[in-house]
Protein backbone atom coordinates (compact mmCIF):
# COMPACT_ATOMS: atom_id res chain seq x y z
CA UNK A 1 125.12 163.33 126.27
CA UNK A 2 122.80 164.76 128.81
CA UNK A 3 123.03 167.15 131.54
CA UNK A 4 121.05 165.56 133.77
CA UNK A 5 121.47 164.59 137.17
CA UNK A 6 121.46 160.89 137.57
CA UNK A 7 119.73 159.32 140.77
CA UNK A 8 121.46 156.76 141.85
CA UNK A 9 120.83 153.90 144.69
CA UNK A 10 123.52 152.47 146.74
CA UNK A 11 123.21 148.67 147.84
CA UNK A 12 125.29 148.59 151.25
CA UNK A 13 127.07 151.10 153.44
CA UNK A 14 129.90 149.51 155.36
CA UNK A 15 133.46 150.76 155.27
CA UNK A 16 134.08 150.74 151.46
CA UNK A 17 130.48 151.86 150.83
CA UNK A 18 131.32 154.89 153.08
CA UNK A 19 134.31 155.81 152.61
CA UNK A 20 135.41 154.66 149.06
CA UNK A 21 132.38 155.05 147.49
CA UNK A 22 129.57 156.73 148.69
CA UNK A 23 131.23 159.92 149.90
CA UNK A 24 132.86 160.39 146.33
CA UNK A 25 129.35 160.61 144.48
CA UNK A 26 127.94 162.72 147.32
CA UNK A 27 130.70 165.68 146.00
CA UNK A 28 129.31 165.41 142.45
CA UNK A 29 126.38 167.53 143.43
CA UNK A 30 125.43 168.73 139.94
CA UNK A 31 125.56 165.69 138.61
CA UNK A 32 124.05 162.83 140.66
CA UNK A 33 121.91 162.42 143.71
CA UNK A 34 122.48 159.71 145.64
CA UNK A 35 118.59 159.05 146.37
CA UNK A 36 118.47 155.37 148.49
CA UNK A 37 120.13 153.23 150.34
CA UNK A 38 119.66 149.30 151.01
CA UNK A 39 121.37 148.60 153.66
CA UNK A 40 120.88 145.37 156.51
CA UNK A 41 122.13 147.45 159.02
CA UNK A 42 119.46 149.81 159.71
CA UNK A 43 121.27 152.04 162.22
CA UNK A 44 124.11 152.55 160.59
CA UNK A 45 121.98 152.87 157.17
CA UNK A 46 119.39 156.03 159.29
CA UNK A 47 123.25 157.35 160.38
CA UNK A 48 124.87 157.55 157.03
CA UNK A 49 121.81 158.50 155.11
CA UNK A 50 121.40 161.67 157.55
CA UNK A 51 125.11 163.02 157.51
CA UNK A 52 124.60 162.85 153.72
CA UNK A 53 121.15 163.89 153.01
CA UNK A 54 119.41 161.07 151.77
CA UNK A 55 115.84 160.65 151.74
CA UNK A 56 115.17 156.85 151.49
CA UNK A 57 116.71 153.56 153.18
CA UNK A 58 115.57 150.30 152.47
CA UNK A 59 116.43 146.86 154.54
CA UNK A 60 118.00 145.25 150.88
CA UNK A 61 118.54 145.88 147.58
CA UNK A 62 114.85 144.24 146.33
CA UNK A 63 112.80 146.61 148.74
CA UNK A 64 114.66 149.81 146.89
CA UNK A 65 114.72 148.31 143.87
CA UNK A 66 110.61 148.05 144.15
CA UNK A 67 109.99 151.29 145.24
CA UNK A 68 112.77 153.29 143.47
CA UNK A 69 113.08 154.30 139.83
CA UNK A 70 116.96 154.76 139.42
CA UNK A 71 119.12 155.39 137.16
CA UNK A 72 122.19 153.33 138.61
CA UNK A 73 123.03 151.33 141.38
CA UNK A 74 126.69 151.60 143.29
CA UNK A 75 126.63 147.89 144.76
CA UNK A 76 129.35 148.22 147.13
CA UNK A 77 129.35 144.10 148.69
CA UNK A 78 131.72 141.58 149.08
CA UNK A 79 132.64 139.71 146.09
CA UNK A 80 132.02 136.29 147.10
CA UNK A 81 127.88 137.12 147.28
CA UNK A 82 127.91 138.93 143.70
CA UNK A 83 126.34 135.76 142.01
CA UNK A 84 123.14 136.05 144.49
CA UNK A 85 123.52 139.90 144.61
CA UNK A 86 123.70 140.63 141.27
CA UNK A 87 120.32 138.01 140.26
CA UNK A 88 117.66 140.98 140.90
CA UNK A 89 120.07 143.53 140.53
CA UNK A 90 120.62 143.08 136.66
CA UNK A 91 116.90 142.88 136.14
CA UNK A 92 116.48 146.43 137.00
CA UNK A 93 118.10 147.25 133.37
CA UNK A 94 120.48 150.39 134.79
CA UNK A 95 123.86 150.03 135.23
CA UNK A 96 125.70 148.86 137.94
CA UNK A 97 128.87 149.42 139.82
CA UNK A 98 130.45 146.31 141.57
CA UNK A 99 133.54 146.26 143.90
CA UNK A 100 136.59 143.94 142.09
CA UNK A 101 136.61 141.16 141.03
CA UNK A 102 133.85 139.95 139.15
CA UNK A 103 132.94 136.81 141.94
CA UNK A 104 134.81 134.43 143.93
CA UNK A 105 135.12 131.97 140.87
CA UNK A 106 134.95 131.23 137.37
CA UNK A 107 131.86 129.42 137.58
CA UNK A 108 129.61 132.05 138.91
CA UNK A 109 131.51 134.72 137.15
CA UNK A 110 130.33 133.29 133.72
CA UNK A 111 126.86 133.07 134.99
CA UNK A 112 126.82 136.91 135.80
CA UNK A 113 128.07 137.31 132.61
CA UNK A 114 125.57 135.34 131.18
CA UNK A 115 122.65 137.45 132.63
CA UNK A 116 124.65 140.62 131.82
CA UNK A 117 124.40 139.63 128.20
CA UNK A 118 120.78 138.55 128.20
CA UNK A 119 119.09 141.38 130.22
CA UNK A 120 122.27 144.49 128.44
CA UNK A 121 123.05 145.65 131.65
CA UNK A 122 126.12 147.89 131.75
CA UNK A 123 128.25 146.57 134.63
CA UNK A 124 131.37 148.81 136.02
CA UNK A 125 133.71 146.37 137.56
CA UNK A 126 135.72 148.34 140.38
CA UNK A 127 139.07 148.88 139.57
CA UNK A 128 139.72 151.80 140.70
CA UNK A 129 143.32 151.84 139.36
CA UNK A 130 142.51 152.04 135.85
CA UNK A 131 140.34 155.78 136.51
CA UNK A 132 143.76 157.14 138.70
CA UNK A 133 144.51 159.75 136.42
CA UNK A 134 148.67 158.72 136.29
CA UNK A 135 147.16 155.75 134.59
CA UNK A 136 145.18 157.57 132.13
CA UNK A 137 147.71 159.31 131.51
CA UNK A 138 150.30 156.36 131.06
CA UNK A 139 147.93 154.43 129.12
CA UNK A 140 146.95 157.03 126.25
CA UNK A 141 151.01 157.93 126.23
CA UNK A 142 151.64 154.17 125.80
CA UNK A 143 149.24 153.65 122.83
CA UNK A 144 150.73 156.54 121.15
CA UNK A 145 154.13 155.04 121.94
CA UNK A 146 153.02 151.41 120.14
CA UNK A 147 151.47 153.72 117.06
CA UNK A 148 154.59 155.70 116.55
CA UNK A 149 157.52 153.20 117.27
CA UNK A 150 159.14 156.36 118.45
CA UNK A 151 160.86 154.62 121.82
CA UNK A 152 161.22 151.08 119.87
CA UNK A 153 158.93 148.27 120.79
CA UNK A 154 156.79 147.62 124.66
CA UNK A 155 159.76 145.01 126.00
CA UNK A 156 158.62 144.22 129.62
CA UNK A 157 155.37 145.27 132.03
CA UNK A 158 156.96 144.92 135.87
CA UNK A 159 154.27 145.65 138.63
CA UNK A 160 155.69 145.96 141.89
CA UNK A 161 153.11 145.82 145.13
CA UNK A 162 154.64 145.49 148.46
CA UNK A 163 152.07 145.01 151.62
CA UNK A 164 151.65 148.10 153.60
CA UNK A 165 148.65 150.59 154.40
CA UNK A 166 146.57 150.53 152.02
CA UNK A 167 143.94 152.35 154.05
CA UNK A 168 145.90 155.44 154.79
CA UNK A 169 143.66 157.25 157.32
CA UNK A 170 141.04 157.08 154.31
CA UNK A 171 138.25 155.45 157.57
CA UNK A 172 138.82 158.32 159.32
CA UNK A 173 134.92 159.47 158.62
CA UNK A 174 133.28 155.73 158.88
CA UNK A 175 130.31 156.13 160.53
CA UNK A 176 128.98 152.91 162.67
CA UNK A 177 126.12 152.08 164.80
CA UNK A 178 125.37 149.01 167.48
CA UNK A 179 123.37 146.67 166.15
CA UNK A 180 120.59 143.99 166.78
CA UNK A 181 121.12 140.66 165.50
CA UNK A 182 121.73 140.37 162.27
CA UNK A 183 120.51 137.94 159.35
CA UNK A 184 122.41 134.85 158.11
CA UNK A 185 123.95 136.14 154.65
CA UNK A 186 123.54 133.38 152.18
CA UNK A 187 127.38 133.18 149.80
CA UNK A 188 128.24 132.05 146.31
CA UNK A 189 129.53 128.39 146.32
CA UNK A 190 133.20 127.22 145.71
CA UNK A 191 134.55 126.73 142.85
CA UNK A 192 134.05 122.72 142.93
CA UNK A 193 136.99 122.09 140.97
CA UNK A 194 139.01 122.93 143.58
CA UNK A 195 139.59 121.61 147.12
CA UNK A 196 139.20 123.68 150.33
CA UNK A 197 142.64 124.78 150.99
CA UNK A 198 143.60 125.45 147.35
CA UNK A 199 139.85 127.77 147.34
CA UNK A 200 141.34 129.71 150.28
CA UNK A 201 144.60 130.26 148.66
CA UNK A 202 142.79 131.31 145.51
CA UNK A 203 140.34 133.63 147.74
CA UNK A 204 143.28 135.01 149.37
CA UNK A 205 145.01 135.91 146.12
CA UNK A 206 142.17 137.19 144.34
CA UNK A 207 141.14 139.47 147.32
CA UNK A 208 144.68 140.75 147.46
CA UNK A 209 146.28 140.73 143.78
CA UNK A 210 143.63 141.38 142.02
CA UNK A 211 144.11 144.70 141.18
CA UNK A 212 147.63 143.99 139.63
CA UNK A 213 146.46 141.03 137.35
CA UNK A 214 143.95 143.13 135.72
CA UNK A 215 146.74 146.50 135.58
CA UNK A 216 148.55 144.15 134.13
CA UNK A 217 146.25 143.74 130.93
CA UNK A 218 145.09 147.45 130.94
CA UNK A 219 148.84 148.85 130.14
CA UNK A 220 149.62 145.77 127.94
CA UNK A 221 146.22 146.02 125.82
CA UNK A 222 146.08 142.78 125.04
CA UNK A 223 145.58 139.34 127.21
CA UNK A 224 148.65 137.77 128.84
CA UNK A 225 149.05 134.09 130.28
CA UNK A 226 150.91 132.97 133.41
CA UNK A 227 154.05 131.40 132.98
CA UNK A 228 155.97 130.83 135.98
CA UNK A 229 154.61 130.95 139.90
CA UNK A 230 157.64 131.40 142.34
CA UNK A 231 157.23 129.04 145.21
CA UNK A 232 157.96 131.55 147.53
CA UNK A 233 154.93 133.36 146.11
CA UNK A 234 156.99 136.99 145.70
CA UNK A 235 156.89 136.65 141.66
CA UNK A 236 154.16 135.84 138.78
CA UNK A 237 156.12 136.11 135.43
CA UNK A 238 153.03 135.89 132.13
CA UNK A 239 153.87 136.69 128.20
CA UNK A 240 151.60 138.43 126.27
CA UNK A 241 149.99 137.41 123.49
CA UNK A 242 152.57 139.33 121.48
CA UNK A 243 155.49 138.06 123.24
CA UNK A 244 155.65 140.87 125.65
CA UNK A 245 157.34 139.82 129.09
CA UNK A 246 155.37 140.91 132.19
CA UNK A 247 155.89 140.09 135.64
CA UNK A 248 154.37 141.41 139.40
CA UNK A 249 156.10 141.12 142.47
CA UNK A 250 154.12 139.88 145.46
CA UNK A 251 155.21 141.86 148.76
CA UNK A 252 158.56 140.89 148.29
CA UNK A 253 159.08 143.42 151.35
CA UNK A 254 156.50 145.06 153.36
CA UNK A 255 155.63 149.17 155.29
CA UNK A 256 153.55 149.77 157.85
CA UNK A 257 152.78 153.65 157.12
CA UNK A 258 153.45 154.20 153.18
CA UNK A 259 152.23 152.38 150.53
CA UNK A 260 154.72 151.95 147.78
CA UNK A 261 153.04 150.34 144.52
CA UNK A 262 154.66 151.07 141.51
CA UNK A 263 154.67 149.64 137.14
CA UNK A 264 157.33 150.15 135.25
CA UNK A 265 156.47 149.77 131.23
CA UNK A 266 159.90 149.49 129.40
CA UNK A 267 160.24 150.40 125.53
CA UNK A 268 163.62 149.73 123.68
CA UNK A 269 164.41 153.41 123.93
CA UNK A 270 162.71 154.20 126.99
CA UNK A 271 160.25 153.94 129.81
CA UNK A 272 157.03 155.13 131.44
CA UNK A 273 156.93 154.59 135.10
CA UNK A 274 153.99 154.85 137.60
CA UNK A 275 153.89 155.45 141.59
CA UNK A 276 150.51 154.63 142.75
CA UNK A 277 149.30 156.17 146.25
CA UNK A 278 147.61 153.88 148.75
CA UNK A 279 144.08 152.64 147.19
CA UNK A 280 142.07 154.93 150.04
CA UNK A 281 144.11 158.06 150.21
CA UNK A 282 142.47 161.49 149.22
CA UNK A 283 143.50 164.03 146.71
CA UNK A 284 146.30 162.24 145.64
CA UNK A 285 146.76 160.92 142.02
CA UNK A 286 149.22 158.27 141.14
CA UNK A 287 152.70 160.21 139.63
CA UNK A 288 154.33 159.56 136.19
CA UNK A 289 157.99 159.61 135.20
CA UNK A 290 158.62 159.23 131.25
CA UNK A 291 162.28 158.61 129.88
CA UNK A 292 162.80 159.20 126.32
CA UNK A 293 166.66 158.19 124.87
CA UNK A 294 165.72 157.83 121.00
CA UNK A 295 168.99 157.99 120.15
CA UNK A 296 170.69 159.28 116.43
CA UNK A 297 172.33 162.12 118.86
CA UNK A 298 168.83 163.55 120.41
CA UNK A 299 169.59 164.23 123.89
CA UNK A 300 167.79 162.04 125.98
CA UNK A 301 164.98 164.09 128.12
CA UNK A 302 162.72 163.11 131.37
CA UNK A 303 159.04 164.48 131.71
CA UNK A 304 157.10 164.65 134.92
CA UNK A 305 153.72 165.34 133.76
CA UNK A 306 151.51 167.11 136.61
CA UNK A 307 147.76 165.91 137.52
CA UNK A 308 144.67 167.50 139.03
CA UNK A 309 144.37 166.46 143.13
CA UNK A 310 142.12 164.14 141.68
CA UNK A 311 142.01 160.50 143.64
CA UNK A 312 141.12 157.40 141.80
CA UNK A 313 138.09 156.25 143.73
CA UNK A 314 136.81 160.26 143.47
CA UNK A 315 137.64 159.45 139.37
CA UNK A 316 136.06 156.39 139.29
CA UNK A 317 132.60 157.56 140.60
CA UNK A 318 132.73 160.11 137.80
CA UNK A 319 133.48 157.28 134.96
CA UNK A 320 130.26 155.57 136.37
CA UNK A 321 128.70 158.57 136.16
CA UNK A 322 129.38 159.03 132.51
CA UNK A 323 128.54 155.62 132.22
CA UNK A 324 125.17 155.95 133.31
CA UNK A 325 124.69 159.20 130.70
CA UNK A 326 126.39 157.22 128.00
CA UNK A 327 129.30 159.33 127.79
CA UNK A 328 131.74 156.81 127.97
CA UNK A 329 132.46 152.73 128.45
CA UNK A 330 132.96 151.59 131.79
CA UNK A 331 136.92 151.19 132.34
CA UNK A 332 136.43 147.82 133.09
CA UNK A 333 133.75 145.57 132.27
CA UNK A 334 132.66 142.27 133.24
CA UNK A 335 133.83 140.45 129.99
CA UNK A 336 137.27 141.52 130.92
CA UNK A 337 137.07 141.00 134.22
CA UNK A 338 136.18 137.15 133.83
CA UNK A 339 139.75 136.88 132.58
CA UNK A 340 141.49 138.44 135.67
CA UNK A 341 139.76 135.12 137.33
CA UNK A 342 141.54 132.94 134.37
CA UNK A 343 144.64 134.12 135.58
CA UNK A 344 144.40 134.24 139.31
CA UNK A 345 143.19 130.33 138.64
CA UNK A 346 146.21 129.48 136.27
CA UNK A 347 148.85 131.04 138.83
CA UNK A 348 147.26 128.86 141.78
CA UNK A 349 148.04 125.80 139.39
CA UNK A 350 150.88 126.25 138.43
CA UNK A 351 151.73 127.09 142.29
CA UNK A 352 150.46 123.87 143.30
CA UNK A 353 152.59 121.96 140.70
CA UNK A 354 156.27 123.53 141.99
């Protein structure tokens, strides 16, 4: 454990970079500095970097990678360019935060991984879920749960997450600049097993759904497999590998100012069940209900635990934080996250086939 403060380099500041991201680490004053930014758009790069006090911006990530010594790098791009992103990145040998998922397909996700085994890079994938602190929460209380039997065995996982605004005023503070002409941005291929519509459908999903397929496994603890893919795309039901029954609803309705996500973990004797606010809201942690009815005349008792005003994405920057001074694991890493692609790829087959 050390005390000190990391410098750390961020690799694009758009929207998310801004205002998900960037703005998070900047309040963590005694722990990180925020030192660079790579960023093609230089106005917007000069803008941002002044309103937050940093010294250095770079056109891309190889210009601040030569001139910087670091000791992360917040890579805050689109997913479908992490398998050229990520090819100079890794060689700088400091961790690295990436937005969710791991790529745009399997193929390139196993060749980051690849990499990330030969050059030991710690990689933080960003879900952003698993560091709300009503998921800590549920997760420890649901391990404890498994150890002691005390509610009966984990029966069903249901994951509810309808469209609405998942945004939630949380641009309010975007900065952006006009432009010149910008560069042609060269993507990760297609996955070539598949053909153009069913890649756009899988895109689509991924982009979307994501988050849920990989909740999914974190309150389980263990992998799952896809066993059923509605036609009407509302429901994926999955089994776990120890027979537990899972299933997430797909916008089965939809808001236009609220955001409604929710899990519900059942036990024989009980359940643990988590509200989750919209993914950019501030100072607002998910909220946990816990129902305990053990039976053998024990009056059956509800908890509402209370949590710091603590937001996820202002969590997760501190998890990559203690990441970087080997404090901790990342929440997610890219091992695990190759599977969410597994999934997301099984569900669009089994789609196809109904």
């Amino acid at each position: 454990m050390t005390t000190k403060k990391v410098k750390i380099g961020f690799i694009g500041v758009g929207s998310m970079g801004q205002c998900a991201h960037l703005k998070n680490y900047a309040s963590f004053k005694d722990e990180c500095e925020v030192v660079a930014i790579a960023e093609l758009r230089q106005n917007t790069a000069k803008a941002v970097a002044a309103k937050y006090g940093i010294s250095k911006v770079y056109h891309d990530a190889e210009e601040m990678l030569k001139n910087e010594k670091l000791d992360g790098i917040v890579a805050s791009q689109q997913f479908t360019r992490h398998g050229i992103l990520l090819k100079s990145i890794l060689n700088a040998n400091v961790p690295v935060f990436i937005e969710k998922p791991l790529a745009g397909s399997i193929p390139v996700a196993e060749n980051i991984l690849k990499t990330i085994q030969s050059t030991k890079t710690p990689v933080m994938v960003g879900y952003h879920k698993r560091s709300d602190l009503a998921c800590e929460y549920a997760k420890q209380l649901i391990e404890e749960l498994k150890n002691s039997n005390e509610l009966g065995a984990m029966k069903y996982i249901r994951i509810l997450m309808p469209a609405g605004d998942w945004i939630a005023g949380g641009f309010s503070d975007l900065i952006s600049c006009e432009e010149g002409s910008m560069p042609e941005l060269e993507w990760d291929p297609a996955d070539p097993s598949m053909d153009e519509k069913t890649y756009a459908d899988y895109i689509s999903f991924v982009n979307y759904y994501i988050h849920q397929v990989n909740l999914m496994r974190f309150f389980l603890g263990e992998d799952y497999k896809v066993t059923y893919a509605d036609p009407g795309k509302v429901l994926i039901a999955g089994v776990s590998d120890s027979g537990v029954t899972c299933a997430i609803e797909m916008s089965p309705y939809s808001t236009t100012i609220d955001w409604q996500e929710s899990v519900l973990v059942a036990f024989e004797k009980g359940y643990i069940k988590i509200e989750l606010p919209a993914p950019l809201a501030s100072n607002r942690p998910g909220k946990v209900e816990v129902f305990k009815d053990p039976g053998n005349g024990k009056t059956p008792e509800t908890l509402i635990p209370q949590f710091d005003w603590v937001h996820a994405m202002k969590n997760q920057a501190a998890n990559f934080i203690k990441l970087i001074k080997k404090e901790q694991k990342a929440p997610c890493e890219a091992s695990e996250a190759l599977k969410d692609l597994q999934i997301a790829k099984d569900y669009i087959d089994l789609l196809k086939e109904n």
